[in-house]
C-alpha atoms as a PDB file:
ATOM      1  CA  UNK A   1     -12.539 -31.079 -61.345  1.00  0.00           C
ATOM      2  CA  UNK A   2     -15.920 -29.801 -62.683  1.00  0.00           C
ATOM      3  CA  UNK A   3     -17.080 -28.270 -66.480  1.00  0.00           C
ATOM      4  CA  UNK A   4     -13.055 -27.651 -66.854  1.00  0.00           C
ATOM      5  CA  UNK A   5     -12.663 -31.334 -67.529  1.00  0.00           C
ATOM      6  CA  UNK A   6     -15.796 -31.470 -70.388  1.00  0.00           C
ATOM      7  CA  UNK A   7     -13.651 -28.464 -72.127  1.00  0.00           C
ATOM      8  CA  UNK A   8     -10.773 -29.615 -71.763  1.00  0.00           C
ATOM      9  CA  UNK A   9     -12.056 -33.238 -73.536  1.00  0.00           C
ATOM     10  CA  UNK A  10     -13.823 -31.351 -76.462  1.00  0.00           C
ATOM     11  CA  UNK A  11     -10.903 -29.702 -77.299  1.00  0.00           C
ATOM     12  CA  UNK A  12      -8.825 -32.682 -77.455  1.00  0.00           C
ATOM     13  CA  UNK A  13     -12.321 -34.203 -80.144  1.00  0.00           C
ATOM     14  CA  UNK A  14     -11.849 -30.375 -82.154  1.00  0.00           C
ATOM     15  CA  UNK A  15      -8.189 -30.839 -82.322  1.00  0.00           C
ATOM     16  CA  UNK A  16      -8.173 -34.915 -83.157  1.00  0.00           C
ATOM     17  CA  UNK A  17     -11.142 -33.989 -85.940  1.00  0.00           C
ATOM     18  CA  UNK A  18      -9.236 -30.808 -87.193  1.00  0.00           C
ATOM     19  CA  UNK A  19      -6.489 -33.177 -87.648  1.00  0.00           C
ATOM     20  CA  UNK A  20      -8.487 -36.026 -89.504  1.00  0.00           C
ATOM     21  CA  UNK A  21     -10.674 -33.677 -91.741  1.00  0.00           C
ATOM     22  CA  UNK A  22     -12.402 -36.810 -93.073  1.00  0.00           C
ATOM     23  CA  UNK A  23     -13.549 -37.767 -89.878  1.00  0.00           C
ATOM     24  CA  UNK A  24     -15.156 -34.452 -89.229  1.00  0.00           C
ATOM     25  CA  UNK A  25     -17.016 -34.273 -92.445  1.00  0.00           C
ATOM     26  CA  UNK A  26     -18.528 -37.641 -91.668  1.00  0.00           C
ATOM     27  CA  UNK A  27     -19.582 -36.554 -88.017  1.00  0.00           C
ATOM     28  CA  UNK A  28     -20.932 -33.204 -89.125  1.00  0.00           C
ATOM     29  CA  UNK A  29     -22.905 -35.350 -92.031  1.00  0.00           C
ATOM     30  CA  UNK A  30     -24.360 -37.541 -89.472  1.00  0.00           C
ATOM     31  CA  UNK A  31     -25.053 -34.286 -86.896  1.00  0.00           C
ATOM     32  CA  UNK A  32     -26.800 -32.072 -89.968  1.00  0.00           C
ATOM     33  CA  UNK A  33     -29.242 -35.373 -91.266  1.00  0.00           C
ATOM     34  CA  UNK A  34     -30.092 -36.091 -87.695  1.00  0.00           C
ATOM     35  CA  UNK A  35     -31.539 -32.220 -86.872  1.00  0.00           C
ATOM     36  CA  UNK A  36     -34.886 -31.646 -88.632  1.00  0.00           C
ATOM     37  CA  UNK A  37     -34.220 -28.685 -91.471  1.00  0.00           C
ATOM     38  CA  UNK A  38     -34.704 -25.475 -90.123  1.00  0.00           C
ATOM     39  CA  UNK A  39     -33.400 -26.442 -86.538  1.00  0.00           C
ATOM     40  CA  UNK A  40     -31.244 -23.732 -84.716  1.00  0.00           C
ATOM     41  CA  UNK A  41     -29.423 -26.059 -82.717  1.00  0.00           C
ATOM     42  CA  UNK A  42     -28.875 -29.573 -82.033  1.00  0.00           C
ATOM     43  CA  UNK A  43     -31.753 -30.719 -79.340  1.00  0.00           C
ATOM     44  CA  UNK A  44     -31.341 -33.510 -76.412  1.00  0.00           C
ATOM     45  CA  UNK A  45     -33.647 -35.258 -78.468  1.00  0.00           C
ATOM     46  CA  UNK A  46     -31.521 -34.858 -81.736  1.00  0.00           C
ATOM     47  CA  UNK A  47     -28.847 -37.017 -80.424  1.00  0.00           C
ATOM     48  CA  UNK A  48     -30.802 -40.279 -80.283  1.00  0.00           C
ATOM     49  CA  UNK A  49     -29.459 -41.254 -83.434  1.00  0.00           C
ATOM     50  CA  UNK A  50     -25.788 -40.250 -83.310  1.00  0.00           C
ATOM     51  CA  UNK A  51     -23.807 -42.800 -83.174  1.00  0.00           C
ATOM     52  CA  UNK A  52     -20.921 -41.550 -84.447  1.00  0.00           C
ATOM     53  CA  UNK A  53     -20.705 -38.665 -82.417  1.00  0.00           C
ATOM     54  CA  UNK A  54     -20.731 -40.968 -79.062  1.00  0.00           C
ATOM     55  CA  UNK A  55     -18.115 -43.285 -80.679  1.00  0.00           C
ATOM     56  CA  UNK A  56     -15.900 -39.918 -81.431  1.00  0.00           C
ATOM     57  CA  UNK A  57     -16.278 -38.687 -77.706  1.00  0.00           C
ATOM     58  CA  UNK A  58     -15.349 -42.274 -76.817  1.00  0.00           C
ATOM     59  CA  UNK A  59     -12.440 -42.130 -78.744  1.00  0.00           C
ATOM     60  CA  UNK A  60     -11.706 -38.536 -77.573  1.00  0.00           C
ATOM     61  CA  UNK A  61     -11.367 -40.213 -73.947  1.00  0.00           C
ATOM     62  CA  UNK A  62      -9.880 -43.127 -74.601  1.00  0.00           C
ATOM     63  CA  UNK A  63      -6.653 -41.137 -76.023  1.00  0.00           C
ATOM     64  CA  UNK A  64      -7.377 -38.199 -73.857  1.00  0.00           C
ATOM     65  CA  UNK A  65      -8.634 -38.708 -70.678  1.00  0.00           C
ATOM     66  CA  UNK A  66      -9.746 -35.773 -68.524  1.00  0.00           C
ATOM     67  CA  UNK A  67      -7.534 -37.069 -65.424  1.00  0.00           C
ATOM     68  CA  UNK A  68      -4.700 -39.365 -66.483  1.00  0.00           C
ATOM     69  CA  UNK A  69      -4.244 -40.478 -63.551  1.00  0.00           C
ATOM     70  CA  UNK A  70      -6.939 -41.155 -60.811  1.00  0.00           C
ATOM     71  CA  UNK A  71      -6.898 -40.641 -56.956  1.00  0.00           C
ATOM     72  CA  UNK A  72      -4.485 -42.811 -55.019  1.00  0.00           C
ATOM     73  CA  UNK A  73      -6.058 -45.640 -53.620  1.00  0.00           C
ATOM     74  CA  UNK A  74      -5.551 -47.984 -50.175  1.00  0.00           C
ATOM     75  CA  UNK A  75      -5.177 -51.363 -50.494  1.00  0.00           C
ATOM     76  CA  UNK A  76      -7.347 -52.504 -47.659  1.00  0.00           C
ATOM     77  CA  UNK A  77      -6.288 -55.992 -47.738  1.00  0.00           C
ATOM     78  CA  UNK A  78      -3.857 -57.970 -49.934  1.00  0.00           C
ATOM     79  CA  UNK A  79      -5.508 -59.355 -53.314  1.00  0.00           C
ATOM     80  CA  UNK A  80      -3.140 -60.661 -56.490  1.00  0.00           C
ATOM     81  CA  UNK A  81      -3.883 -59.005 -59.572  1.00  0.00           C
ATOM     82  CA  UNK A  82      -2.799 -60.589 -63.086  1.00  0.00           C
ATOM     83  CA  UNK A  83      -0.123 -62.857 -60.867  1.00  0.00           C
ATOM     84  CA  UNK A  84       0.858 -59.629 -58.911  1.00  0.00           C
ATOM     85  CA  UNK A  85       0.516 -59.294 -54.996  1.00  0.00           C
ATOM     86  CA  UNK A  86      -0.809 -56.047 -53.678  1.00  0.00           C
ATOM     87  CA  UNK A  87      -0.122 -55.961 -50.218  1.00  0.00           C
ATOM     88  CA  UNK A  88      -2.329 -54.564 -47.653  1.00  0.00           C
ATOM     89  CA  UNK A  89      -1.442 -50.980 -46.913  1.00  0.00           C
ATOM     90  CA  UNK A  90      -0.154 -50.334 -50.393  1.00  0.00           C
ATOM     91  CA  UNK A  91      -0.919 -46.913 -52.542  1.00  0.00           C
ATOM     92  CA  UNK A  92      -2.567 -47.828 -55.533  1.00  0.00           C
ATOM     93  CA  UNK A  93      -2.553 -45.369 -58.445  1.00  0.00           C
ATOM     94  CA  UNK A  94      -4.249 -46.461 -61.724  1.00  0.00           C
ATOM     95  CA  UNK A  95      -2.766 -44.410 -64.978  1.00  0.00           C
ATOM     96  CA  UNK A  96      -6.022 -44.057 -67.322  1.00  0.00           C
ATOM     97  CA  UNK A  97      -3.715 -42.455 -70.090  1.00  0.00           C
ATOM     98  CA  UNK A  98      -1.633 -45.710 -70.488  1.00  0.00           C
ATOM     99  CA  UNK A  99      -4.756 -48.286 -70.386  1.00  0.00           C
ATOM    100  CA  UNK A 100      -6.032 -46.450 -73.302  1.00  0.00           C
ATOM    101  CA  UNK A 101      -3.402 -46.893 -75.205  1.00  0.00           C
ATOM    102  CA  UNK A 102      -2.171 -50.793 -74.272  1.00  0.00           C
ATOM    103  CA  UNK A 103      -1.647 -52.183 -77.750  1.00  0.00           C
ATOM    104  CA  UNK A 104      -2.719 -55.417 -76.306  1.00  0.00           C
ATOM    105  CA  UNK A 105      -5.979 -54.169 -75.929  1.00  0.00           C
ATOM    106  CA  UNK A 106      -6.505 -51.497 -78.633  1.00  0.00           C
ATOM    107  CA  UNK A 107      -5.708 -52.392 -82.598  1.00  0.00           C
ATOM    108  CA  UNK A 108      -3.482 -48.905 -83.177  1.00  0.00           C
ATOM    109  CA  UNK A 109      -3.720 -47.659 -80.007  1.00  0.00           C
ATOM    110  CA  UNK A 110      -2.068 -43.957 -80.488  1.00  0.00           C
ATOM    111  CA  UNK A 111      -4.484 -43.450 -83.413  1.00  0.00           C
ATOM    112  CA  UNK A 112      -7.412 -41.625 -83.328  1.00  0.00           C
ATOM    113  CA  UNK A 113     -10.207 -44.308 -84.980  1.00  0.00           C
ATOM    114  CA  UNK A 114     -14.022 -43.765 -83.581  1.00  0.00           C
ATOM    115  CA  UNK A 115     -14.926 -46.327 -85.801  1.00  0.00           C
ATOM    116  CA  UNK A 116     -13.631 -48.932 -83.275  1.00  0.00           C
ATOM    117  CA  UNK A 117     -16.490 -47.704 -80.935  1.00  0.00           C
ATOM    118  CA  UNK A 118     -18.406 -49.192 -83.603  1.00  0.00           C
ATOM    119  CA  UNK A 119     -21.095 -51.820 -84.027  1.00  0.00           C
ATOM    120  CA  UNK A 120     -18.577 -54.744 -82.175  1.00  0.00           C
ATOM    121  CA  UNK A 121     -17.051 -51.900 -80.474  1.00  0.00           C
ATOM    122  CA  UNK A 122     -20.076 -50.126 -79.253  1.00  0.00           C
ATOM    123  CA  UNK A 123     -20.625 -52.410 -76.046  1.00  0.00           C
ATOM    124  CA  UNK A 124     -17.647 -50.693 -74.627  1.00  0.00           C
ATOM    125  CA  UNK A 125     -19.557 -48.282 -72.022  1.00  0.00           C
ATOM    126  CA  UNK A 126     -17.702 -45.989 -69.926  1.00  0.00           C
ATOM    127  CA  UNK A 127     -19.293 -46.793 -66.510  1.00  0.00           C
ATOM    128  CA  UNK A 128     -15.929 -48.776 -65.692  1.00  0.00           C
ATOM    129  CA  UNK A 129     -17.124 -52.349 -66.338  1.00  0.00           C
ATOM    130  CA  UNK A 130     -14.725 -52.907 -69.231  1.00  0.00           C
ATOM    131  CA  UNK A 131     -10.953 -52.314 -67.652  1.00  0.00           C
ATOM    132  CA  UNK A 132      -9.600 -51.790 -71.159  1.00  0.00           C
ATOM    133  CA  UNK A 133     -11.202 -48.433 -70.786  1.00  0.00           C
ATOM    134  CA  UNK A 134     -11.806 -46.229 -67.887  1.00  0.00           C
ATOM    135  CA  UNK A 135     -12.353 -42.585 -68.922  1.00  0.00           C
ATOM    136  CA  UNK A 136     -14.440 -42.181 -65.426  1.00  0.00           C
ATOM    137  CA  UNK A 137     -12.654 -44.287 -63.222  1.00  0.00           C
ATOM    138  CA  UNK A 138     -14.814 -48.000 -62.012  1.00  0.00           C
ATOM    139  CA  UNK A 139     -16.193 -48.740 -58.785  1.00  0.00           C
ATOM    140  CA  UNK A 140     -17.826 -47.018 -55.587  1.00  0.00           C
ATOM    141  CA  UNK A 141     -14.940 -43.663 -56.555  1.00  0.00           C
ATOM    142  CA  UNK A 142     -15.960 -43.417 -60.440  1.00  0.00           C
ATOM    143  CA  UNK A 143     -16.570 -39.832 -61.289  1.00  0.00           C
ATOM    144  CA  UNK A 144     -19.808 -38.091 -60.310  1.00  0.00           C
ATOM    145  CA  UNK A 145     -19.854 -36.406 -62.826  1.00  0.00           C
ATOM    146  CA  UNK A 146     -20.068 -38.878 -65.710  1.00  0.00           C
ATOM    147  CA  UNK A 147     -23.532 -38.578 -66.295  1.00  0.00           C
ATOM    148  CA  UNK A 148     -23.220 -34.591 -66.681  1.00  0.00           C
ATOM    149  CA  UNK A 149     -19.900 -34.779 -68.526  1.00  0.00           C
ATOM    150  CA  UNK A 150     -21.384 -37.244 -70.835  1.00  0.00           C
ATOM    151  CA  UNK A 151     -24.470 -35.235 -71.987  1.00  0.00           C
ATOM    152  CA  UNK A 152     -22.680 -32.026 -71.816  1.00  0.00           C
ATOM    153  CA  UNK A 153     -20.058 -33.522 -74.477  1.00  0.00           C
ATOM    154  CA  UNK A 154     -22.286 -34.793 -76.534  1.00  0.00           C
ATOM    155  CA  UNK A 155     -24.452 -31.284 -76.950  1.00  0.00           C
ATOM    156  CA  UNK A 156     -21.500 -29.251 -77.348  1.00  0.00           C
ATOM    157  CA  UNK A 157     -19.583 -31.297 -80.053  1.00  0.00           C
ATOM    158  CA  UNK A 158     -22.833 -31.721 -81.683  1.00  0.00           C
ATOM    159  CA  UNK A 159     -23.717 -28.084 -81.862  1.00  0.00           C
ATOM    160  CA  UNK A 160     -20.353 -27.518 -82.870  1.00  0.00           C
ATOM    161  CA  UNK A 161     -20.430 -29.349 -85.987  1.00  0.00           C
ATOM    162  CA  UNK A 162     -23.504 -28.542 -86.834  1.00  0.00           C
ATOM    163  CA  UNK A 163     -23.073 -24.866 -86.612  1.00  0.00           C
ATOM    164  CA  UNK A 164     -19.419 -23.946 -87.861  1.00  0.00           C
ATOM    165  CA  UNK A 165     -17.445 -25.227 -90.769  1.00  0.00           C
ATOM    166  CA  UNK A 166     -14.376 -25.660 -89.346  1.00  0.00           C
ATOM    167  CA  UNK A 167     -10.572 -26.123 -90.663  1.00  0.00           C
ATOM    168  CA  UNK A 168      -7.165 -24.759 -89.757  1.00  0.00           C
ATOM    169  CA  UNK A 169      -5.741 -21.572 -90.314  1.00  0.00           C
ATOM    170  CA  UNK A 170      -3.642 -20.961 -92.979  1.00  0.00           C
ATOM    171  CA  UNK A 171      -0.052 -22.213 -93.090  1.00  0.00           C
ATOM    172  CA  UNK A 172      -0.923 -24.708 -90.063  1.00  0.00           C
ATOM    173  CA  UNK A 173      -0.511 -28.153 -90.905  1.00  0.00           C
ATOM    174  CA  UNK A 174      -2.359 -30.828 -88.795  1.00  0.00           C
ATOM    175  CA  UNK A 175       1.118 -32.453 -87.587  1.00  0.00           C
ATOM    176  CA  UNK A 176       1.848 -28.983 -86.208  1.00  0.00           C
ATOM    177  CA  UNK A 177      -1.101 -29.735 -83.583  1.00  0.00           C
ATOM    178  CA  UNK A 178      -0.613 -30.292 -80.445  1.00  0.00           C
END
């Protein structure tokens, strides 16, 4: 896995804000007032301020993380987990895809909603400290690349929505996307 991933993620944000046109008007507002007048394209430094755009990438990974499913695991020794015994020996396999969407975590869970990334939501980092989301995995085998992915997200969506108008072609409705 390498930039494949970071595509792969930002076209899951393009389709989920082609889908919610609201949402991307309200991203590219906060994207065009952030970048001084004149700008050609969105800076490192522009991004500062946008909020909304990391709560829409957090969303974006929540419902669509770049690998569902992480690397099997060894159980080195037995533990209990939430009144379950893993015994030593045992392949572990943690399904990222399903976590984000628990419904006994996530209000919704199969919508699309930045907004709960927001203010009470906004502690939620994705450095695999909160279990309720794990877009980069948690521990010693998190992703490398999470600091790369992260920025490289960011940037790109930005850039996106502050450069193009965008909307679907005609005769596509947004249930039609996949």
């Amino acid at each position: 896995m390498g930039t494949d991933t970071s595509y792969s993620s930002l076209d899951f944000a393009m389709a989920e804000l082609m889908r919610k046109p609201h949402l991307m008007a309200k991203l590219q507002d906060e994207v065009r007032r952030a970048v001084p007048k004149g700008q050609e394209l969105v800076t490192e430094s522009d991004l500062a301020t946008m909020t909304y755009l990391k709560a829409v990438i957090k969303e974006t990974l929540r419902l669509h993380p770049a690998a569902p499913l992480f690397v099997p695991h060894l159980a080195m020794e037995p533990c209990d987990i939430d009144g379950y015994t893993i015994p030593s020996g045992t392949r572990v396999m943690v399904n990222a895809w399903a976590i984000g969407r628990l419904s006994a975590c996530w209000d919704n869970p199969d919508e699309f909603i930045p907004e709960r990334f927001m203010d009470d939501g906004n502690d939620v980092d994705v450095k695999g400290k909160d279990f309720r989301y794990l877009p980069f995995g948690s521990g010693r085998r998190m992703c490398p690349g999470i600091h790369a992915a992260a920025a490289t997200m960011e940037i790109m969506l930005a850039n996106l929505m502050y450069r193009f108008d965008w909307e679907l072609p005609a005769g596509v409705k947004k249930e039609d996307i996949d």
